[in-house]
N, C-alpha and C. Protein backbone atom coordinates (compact mmCIF):
# COMPACT_ATOMS: atom_id res chain seq x y z
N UNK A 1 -48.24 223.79 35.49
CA UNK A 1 -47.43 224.63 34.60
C UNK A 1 -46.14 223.90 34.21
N UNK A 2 -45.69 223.89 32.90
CA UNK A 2 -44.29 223.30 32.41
C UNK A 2 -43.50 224.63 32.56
N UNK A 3 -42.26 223.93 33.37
CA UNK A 3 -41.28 224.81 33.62
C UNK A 3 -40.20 224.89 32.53
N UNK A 4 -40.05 225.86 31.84
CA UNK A 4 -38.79 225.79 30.41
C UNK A 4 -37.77 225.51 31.21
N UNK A 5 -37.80 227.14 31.77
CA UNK A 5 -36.58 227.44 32.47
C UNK A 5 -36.35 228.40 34.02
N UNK A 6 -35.48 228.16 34.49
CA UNK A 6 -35.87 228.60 35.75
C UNK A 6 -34.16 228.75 36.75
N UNK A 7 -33.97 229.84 36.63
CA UNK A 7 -32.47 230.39 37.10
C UNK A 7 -32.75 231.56 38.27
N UNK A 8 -31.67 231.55 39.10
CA UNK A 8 -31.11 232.72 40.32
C UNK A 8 -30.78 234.10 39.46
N UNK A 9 -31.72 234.58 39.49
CA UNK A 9 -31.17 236.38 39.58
C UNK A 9 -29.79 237.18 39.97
N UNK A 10 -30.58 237.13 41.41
CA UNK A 10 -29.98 238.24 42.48
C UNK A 10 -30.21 237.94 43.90
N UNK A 11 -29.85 238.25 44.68
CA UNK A 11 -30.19 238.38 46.28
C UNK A 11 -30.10 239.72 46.86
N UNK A 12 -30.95 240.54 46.75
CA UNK A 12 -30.98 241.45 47.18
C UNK A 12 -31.27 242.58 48.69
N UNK A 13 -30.31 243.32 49.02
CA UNK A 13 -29.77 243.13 50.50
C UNK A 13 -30.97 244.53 51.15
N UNK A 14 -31.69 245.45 49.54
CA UNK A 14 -31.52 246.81 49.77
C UNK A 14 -32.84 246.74 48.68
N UNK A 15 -33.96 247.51 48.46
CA UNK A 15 -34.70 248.25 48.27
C UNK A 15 -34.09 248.38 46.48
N UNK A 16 -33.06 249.00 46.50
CA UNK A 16 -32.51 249.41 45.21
C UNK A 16 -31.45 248.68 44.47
N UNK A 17 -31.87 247.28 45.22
CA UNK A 17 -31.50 246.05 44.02
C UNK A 17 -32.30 245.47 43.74
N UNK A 18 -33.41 244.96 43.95
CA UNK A 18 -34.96 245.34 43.56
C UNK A 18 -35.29 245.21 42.17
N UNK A 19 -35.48 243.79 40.82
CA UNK A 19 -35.66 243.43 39.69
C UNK A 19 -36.57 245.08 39.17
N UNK A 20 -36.06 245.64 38.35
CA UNK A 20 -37.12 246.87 37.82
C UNK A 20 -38.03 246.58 36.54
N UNK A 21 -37.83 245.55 36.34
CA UNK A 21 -38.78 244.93 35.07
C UNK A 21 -39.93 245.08 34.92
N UNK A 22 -40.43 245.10 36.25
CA UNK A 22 -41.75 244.84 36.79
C UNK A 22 -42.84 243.80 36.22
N UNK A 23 -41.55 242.64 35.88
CA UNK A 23 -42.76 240.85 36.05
C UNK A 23 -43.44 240.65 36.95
N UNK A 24 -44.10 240.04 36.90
CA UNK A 24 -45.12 239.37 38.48
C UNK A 24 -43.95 238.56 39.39
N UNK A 25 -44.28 238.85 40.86
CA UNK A 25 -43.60 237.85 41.78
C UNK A 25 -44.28 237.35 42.52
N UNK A 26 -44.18 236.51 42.91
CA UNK A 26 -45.01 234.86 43.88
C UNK A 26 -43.11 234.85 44.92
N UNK A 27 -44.23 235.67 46.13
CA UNK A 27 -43.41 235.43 46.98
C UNK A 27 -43.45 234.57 48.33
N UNK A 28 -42.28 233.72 48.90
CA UNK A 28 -42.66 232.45 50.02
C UNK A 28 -41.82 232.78 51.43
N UNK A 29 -42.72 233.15 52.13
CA UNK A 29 -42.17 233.49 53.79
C UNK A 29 -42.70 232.11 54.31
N UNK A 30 -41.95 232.36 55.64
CA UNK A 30 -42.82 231.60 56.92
C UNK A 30 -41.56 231.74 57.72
N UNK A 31 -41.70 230.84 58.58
CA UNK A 31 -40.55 230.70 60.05
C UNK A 31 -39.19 230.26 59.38
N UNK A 32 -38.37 230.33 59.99
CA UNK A 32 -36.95 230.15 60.00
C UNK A 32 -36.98 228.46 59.61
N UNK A 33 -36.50 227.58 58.87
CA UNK A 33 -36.30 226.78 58.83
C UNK A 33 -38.03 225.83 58.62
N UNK A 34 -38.82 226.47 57.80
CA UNK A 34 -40.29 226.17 57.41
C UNK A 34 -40.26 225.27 56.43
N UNK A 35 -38.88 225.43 55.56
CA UNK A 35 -39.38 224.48 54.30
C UNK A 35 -39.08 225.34 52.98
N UNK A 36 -38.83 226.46 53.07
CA UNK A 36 -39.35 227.47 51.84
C UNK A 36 -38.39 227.05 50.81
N UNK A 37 -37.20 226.64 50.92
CA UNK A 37 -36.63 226.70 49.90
C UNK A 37 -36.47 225.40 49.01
N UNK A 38 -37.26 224.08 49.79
CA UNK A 38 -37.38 222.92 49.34
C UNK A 38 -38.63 223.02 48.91
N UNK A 39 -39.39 223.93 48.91
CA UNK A 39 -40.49 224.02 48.30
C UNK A 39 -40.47 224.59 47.01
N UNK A 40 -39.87 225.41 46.80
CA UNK A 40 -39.18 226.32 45.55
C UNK A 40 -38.50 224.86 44.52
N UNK A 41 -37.59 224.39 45.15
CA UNK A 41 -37.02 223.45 44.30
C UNK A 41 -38.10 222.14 43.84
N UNK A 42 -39.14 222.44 45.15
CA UNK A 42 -39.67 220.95 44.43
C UNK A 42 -41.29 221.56 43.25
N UNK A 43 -41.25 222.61 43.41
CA UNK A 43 -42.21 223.15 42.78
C UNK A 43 -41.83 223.16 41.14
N UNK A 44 -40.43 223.82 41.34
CA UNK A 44 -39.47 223.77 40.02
C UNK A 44 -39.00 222.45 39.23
N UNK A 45 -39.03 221.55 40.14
CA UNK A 45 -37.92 220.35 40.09
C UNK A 45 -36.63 220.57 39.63
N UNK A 46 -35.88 221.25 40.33
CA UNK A 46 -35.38 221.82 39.95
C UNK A 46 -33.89 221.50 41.89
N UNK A 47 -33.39 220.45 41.59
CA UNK A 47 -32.60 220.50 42.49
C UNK A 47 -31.92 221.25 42.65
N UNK A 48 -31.57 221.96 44.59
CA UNK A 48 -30.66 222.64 44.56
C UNK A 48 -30.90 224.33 44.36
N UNK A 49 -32.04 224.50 43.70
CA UNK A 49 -31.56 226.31 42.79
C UNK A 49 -31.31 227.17 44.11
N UNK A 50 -33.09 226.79 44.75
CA UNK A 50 -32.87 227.51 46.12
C UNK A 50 -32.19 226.96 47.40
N UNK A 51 -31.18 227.46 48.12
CA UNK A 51 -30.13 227.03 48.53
C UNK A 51 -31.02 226.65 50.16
N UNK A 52 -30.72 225.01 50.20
CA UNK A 52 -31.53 224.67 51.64
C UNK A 52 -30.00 224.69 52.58
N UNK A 53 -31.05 224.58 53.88
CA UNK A 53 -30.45 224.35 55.05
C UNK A 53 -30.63 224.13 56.14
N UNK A 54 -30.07 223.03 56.99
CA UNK A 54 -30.69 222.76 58.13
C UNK A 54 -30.65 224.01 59.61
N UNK A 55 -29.68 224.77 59.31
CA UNK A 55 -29.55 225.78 59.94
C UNK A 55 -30.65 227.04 59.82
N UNK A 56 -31.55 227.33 61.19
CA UNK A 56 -32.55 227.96 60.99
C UNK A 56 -31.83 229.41 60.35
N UNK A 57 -32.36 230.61 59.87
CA UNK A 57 -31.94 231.86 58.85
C UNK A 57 -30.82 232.18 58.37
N UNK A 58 -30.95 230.63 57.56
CA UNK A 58 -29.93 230.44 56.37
C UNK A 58 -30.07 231.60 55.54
N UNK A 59 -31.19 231.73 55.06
CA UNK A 59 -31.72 232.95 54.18
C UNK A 59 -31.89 234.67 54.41
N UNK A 60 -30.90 235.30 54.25
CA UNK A 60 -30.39 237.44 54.70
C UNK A 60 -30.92 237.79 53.79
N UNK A 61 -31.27 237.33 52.69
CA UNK A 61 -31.77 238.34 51.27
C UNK A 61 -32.63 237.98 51.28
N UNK A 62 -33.75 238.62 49.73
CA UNK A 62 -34.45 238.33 49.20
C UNK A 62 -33.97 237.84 47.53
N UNK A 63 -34.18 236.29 47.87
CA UNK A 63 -33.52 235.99 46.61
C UNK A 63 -34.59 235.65 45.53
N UNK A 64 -34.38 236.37 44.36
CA UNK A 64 -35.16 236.16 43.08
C UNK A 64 -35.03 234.96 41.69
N UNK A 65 -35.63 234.49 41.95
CA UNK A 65 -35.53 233.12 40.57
C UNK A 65 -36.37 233.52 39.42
N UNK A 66 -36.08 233.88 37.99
CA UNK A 66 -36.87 234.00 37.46
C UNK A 66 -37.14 232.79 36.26
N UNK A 67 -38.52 232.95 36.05
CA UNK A 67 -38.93 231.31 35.83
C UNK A 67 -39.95 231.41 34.29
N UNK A 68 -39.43 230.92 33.76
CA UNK A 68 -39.92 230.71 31.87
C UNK A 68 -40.18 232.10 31.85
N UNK A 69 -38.87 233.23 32.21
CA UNK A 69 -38.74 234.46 31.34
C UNK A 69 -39.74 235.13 31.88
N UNK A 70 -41.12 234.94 33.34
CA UNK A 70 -42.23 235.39 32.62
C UNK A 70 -42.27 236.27 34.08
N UNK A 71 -41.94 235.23 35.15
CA UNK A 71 -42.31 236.21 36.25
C UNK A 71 -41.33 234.97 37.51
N UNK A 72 -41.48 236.18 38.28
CA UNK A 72 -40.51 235.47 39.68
C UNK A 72 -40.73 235.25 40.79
N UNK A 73 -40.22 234.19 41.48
CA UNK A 73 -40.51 233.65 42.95
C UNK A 73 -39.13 233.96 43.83
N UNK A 74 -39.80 234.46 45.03
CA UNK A 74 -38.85 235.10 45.75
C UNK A 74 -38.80 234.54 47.07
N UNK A 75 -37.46 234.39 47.73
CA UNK A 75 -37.13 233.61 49.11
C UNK A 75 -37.06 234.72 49.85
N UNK A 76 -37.96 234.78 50.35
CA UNK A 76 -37.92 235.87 51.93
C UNK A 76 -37.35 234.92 53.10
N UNK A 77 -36.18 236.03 53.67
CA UNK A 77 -35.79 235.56 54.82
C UNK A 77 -37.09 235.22 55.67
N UNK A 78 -36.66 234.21 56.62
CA UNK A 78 -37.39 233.34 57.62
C UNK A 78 -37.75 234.14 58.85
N UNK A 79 -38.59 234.14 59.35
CA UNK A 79 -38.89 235.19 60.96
C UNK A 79 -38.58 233.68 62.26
N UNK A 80 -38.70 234.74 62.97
CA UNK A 80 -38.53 233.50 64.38
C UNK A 80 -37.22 233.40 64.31
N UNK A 81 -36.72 232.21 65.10
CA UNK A 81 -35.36 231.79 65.54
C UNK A 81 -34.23 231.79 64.49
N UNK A 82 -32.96 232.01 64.42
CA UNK A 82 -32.11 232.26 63.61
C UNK A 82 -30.35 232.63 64.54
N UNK A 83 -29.63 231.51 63.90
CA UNK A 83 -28.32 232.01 64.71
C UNK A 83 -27.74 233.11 63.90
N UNK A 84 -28.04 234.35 64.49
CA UNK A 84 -27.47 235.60 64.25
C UNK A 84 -28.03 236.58 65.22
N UNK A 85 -26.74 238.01 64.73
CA UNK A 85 -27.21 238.91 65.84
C UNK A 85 -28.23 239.48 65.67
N UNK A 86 -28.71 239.75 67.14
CA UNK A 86 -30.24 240.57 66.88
C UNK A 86 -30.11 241.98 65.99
N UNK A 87 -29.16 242.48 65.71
CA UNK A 87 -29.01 243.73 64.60
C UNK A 87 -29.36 242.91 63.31
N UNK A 88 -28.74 242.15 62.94
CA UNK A 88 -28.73 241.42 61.64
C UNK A 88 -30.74 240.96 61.93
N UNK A 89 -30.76 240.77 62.25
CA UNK A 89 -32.57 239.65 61.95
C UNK A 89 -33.16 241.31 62.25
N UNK A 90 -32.69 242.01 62.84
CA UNK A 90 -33.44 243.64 62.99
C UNK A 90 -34.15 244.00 61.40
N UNK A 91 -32.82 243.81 60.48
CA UNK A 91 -32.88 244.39 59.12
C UNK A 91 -33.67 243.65 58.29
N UNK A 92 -33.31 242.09 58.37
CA UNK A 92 -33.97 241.18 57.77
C UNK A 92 -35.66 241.63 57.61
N UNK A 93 -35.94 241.95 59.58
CA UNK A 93 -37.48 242.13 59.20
C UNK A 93 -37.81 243.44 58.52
N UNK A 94 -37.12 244.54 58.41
CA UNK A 94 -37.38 245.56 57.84
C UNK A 94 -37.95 245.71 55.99
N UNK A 95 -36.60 244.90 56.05
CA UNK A 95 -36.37 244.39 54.41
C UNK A 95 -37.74 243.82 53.93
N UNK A 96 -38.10 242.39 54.56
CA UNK A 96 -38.90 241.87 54.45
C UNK A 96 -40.53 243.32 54.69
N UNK A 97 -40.59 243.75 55.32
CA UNK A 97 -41.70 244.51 55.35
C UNK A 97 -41.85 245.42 54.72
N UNK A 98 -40.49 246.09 53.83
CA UNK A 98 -40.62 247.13 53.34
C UNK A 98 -40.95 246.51 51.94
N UNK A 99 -40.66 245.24 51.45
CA UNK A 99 -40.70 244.34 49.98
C UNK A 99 -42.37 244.29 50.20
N UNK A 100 -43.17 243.92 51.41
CA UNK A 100 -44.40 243.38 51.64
C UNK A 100 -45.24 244.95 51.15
N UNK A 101 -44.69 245.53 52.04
CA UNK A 101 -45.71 246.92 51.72
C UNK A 101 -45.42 247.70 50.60
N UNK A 102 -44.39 248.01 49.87
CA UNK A 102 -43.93 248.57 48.96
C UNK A 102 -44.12 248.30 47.13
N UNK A 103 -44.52 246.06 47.43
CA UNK A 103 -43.92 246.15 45.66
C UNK A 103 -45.07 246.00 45.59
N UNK A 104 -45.40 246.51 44.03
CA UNK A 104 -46.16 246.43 43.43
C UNK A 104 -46.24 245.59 42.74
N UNK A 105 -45.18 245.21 42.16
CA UNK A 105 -44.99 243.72 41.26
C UNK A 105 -45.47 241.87 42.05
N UNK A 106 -45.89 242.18 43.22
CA UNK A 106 -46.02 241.35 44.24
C UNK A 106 -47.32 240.72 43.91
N UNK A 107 -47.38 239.37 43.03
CA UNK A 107 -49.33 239.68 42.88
C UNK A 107 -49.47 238.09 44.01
N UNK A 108 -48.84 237.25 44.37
CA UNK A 108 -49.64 236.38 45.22
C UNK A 108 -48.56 236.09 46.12
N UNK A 109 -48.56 235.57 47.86
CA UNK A 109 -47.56 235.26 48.56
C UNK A 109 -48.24 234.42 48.79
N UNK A 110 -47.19 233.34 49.15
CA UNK A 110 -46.95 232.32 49.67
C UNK A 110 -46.55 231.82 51.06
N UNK A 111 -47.35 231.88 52.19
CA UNK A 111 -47.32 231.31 53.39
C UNK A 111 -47.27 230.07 53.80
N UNK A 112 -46.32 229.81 54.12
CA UNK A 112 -45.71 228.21 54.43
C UNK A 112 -45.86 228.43 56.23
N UNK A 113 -46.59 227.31 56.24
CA UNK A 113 -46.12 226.59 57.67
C UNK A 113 -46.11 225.40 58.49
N UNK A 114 -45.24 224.99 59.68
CA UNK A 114 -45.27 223.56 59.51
C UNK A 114 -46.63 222.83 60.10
N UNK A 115 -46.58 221.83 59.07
CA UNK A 115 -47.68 221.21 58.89
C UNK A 115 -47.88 220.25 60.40
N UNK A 116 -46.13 219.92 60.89
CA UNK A 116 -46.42 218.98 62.17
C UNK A 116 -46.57 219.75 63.65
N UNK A 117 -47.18 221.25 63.33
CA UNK A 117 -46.99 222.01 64.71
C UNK A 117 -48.47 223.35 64.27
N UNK A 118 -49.09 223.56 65.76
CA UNK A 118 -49.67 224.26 65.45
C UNK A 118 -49.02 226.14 64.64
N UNK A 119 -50.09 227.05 64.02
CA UNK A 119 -48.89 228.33 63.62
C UNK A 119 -48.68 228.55 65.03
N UNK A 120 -47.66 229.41 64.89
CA UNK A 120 -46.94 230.81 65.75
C UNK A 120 -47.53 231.52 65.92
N UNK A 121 -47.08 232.09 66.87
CA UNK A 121 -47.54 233.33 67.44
C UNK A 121 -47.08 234.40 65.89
N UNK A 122 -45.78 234.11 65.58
CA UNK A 122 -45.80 235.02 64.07
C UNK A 122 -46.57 234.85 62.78
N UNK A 123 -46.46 233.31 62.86
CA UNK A 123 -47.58 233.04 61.65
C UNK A 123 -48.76 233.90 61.46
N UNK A 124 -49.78 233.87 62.82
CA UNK A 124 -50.76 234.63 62.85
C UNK A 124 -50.51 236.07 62.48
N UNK A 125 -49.66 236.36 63.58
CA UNK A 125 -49.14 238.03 63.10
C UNK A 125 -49.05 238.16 61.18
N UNK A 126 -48.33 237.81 60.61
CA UNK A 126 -47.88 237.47 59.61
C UNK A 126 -49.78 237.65 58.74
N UNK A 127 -50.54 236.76 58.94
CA UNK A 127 -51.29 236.63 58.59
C UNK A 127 -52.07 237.39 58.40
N UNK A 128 -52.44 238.05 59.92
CA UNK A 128 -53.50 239.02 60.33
C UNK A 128 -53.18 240.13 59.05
N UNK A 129 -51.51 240.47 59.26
CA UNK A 129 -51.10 241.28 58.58
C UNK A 129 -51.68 241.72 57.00
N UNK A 130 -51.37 240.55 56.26
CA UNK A 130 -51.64 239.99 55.13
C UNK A 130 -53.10 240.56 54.63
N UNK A 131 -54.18 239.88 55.69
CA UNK A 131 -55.52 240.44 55.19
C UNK A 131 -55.68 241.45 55.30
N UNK A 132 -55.01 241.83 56.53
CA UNK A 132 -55.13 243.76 56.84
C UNK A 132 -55.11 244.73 55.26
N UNK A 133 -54.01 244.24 54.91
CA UNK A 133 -53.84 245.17 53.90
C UNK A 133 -54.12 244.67 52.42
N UNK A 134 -54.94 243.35 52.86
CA UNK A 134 -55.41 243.17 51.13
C UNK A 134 -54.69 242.40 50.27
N UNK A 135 -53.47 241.26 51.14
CA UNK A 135 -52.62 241.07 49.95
C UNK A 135 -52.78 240.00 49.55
N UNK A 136 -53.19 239.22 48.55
CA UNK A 136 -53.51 237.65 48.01
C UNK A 136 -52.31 236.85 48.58
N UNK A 137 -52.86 236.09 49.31
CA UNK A 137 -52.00 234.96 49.72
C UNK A 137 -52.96 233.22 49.61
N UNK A 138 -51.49 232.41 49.84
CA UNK A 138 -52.21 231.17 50.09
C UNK A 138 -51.04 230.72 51.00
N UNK A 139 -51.73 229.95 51.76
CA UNK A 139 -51.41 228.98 53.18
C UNK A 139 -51.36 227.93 52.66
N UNK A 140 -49.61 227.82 52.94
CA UNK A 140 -49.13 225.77 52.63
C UNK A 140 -48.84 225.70 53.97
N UNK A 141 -49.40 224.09 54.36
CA UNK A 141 -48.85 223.49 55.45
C UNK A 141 -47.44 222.55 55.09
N UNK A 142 -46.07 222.65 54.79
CA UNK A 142 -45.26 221.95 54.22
C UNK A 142 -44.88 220.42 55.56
N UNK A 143 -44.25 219.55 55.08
CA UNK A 143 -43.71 218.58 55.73
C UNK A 143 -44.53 217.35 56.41
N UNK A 144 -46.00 217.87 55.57
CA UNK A 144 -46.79 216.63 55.54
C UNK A 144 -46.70 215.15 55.67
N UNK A 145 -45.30 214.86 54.43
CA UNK A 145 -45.06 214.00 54.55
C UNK A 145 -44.46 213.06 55.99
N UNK A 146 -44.20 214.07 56.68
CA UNK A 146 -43.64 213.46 58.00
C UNK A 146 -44.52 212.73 58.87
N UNK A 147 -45.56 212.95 58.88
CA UNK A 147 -47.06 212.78 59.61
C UNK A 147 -47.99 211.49 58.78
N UNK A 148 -48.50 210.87 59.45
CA UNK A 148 -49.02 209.49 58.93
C UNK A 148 -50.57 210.60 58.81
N UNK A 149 -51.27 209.64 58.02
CA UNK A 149 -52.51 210.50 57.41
C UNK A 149 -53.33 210.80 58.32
N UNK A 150 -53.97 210.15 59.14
CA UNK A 150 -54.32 210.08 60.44
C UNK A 150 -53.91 211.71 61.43
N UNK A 151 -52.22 211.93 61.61
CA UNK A 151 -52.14 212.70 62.37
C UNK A 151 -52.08 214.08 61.45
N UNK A 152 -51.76 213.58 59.68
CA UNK A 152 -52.54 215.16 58.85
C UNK A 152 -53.55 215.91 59.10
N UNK A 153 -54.11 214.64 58.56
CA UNK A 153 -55.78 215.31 58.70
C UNK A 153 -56.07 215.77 60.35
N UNK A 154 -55.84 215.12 61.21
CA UNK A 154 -56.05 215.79 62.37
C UNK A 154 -55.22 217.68 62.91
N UNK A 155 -54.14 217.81 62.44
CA UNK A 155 -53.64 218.91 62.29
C UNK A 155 -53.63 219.60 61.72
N UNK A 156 -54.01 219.68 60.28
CA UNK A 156 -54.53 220.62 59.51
C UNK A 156 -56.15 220.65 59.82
N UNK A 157 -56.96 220.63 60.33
CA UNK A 157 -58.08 220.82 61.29
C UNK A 157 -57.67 221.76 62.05
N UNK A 158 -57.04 221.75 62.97
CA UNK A 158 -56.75 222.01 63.98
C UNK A 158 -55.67 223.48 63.67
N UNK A 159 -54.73 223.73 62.64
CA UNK A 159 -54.27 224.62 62.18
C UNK A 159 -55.37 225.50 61.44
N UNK A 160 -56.39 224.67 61.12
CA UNK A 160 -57.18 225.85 60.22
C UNK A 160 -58.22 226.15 61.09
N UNK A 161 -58.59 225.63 62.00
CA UNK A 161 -59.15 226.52 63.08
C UNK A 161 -58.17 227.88 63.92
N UNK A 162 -56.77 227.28 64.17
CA UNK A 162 -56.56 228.69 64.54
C UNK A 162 -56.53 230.18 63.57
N UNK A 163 -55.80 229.22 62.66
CA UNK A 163 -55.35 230.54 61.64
C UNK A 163 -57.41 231.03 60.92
N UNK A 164 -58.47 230.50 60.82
CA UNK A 164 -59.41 231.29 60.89
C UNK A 164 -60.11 232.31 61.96
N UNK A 165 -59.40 231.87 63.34
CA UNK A 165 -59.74 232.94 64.38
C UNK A 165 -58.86 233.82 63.84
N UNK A 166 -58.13 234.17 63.20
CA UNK A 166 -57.47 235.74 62.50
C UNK A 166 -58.01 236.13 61.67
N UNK A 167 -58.42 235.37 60.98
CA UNK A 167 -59.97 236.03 59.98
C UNK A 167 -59.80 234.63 58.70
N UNK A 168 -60.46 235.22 57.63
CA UNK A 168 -60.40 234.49 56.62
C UNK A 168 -60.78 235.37 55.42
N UNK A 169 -60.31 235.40 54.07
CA UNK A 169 -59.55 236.63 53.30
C UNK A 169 -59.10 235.23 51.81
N UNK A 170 -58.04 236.17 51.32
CA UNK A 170 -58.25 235.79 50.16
C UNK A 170 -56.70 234.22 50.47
N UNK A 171 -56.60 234.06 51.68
CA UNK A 171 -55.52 232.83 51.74
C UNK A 171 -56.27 232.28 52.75
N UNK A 172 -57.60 232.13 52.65
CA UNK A 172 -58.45 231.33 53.81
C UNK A 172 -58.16 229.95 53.34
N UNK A 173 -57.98 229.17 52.43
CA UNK A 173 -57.02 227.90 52.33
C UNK A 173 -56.15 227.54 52.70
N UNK A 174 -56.31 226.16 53.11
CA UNK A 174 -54.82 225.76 53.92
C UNK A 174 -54.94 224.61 53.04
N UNK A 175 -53.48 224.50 52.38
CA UNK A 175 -52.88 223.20 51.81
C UNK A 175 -51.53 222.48 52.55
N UNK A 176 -51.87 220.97 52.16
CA UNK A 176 -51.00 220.36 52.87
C UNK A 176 -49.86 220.28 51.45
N UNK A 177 -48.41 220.04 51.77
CA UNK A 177 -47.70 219.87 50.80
C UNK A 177 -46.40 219.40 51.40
N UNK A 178 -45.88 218.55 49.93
CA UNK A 178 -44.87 217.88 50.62
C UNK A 178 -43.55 218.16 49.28
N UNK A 179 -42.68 218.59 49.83
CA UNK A 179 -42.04 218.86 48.84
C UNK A 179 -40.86 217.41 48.64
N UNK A 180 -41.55 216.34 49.66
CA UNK A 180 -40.89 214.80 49.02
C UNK A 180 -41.39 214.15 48.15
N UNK A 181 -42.71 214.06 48.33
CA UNK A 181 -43.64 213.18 47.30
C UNK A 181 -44.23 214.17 46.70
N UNK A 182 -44.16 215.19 46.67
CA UNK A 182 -45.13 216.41 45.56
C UNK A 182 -46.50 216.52 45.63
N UNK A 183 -47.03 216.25 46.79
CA UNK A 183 -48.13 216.27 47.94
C UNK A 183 -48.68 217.65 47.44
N UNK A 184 -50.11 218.20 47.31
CA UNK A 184 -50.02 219.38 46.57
C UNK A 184 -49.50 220.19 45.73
N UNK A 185 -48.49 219.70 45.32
CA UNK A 185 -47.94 220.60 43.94
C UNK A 185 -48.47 221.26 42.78
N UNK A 186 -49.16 220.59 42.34
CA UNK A 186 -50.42 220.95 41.38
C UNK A 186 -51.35 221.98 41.61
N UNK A 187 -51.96 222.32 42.87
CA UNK A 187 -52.74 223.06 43.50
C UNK A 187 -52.43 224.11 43.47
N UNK A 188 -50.89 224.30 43.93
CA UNK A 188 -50.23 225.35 44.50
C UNK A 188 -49.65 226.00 42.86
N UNK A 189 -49.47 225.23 42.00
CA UNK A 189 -49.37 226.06 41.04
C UNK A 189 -50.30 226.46 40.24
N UNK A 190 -51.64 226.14 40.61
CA UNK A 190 -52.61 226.17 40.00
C UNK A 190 -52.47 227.72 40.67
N UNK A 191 -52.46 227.83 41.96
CA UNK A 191 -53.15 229.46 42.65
C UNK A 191 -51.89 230.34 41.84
N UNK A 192 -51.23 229.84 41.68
CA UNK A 192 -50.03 230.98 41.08
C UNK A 192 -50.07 231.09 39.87
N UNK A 193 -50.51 230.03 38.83
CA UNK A 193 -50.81 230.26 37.53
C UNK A 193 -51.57 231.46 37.23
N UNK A 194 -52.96 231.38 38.23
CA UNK A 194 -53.93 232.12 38.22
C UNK A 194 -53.44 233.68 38.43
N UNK A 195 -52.78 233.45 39.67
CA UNK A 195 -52.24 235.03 39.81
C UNK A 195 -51.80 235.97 39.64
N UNK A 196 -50.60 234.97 38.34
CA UNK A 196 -49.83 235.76 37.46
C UNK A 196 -50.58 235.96 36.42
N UNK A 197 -51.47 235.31 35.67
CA UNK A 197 -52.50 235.30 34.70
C UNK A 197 -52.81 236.82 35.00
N UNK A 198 -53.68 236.81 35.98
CA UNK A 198 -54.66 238.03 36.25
C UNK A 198 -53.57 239.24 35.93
N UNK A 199 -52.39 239.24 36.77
CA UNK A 199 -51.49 240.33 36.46
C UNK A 199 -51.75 240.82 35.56
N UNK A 200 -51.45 239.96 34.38
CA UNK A 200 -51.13 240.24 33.01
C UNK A 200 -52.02 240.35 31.96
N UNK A 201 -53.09 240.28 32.38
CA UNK A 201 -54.51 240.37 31.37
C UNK A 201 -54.74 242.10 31.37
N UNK A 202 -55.41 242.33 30.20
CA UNK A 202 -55.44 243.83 30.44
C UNK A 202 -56.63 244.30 31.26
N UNK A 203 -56.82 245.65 31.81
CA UNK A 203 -57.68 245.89 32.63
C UNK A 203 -58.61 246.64 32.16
């Protein structure tokens, strides 16, 4: 996909800041410090938009980018480890679950995880979740690039054996991606091209 244009919205803390347009959104979770927001930028090329950090739950909102006018990608706070109080990451997951179960505008998510470690115990959760209720996703393994090919391919094996003991559904793919060398990039916008497509076709 050629990107025109591609700008920050909002960050929204609450339910009822919430884009009411109702464009399509392609939204990207995973663990605290997974990659998500260097993935956003490298998907975009687009240095910078989504704000990185080496500090695990950099990310309290749900921040919205909307991208050639048409539809939006959204930064879900990170699960797992995070320097903050356990009240604060309380809400985060709320937020986050109430955006998961609630939007309708939601047509594909984006599951990131690291590519140099088997998932989590949340990943799976996360996952199980996902098929439970039907929601189109796809599984990136990000930070590929860190790993010589050899120990890729051996771990994404080995990741897609666990994450298929949770089942396998409409994000039974696992991609490797690198948001240094642009390692899957193409792929990954291929599943989102598609997704927003479908949105928008009539029924």
């Amino acid at each position: 996909m050629k990107v025109n244009s591609a700008k920050f919205v909002l960050s929204a803390f609450e339910e009822s800041q919430w884009p009411r347009d109702r464009r399509p959104e392609v939204a990207f979770m995973g663990r605290s410090n997974v990659g998500k927001s260097s993935m956003i930028n490298s998907l975009l090329r687009v240095k910078g938009l989504a704000r990185t950090s080496s500090t695990p739950g950099r990310t309290q909102s749900l921040n919205f980018f909307l991208i050639n006018e048409r539809f939006y990608f959204v930064d879900l706070p990170g699960y797992g480890f995070a320097r903050a109080p356990r009240e604060v990451r309380e809400s985060w997951g709320d937020l986050v679950a109430d955006y998961l179960a609630k939007r309708d505008s939601l047509v594909l998510s984006i599951h990131i995880v690291d590519s140099r470690h088997e998932p989590t115990t949340l990943d799976l959760q996360l996952r199980e979740w996902l098929l439970a209720n039907g929601k189109p996703f796809l599984t990136v393994a990000t930070k590929s690039d860190k790993l010589s090919q050899n120990e890729s391919h051996k771990n994404l094996a080995r990741a897609r054996k666990v994450l298929d003991a949770v089942g396998r559904g409409a994000g039974g793919e696992l991609l490797a991606y690198s948001a240094t060398t642009g390692r899957g990039r193409e792929r990954v916008w291929h599943a989102i091209e598609e997704a927003v497509a479908a949105s928008q076709s009539p029924s």
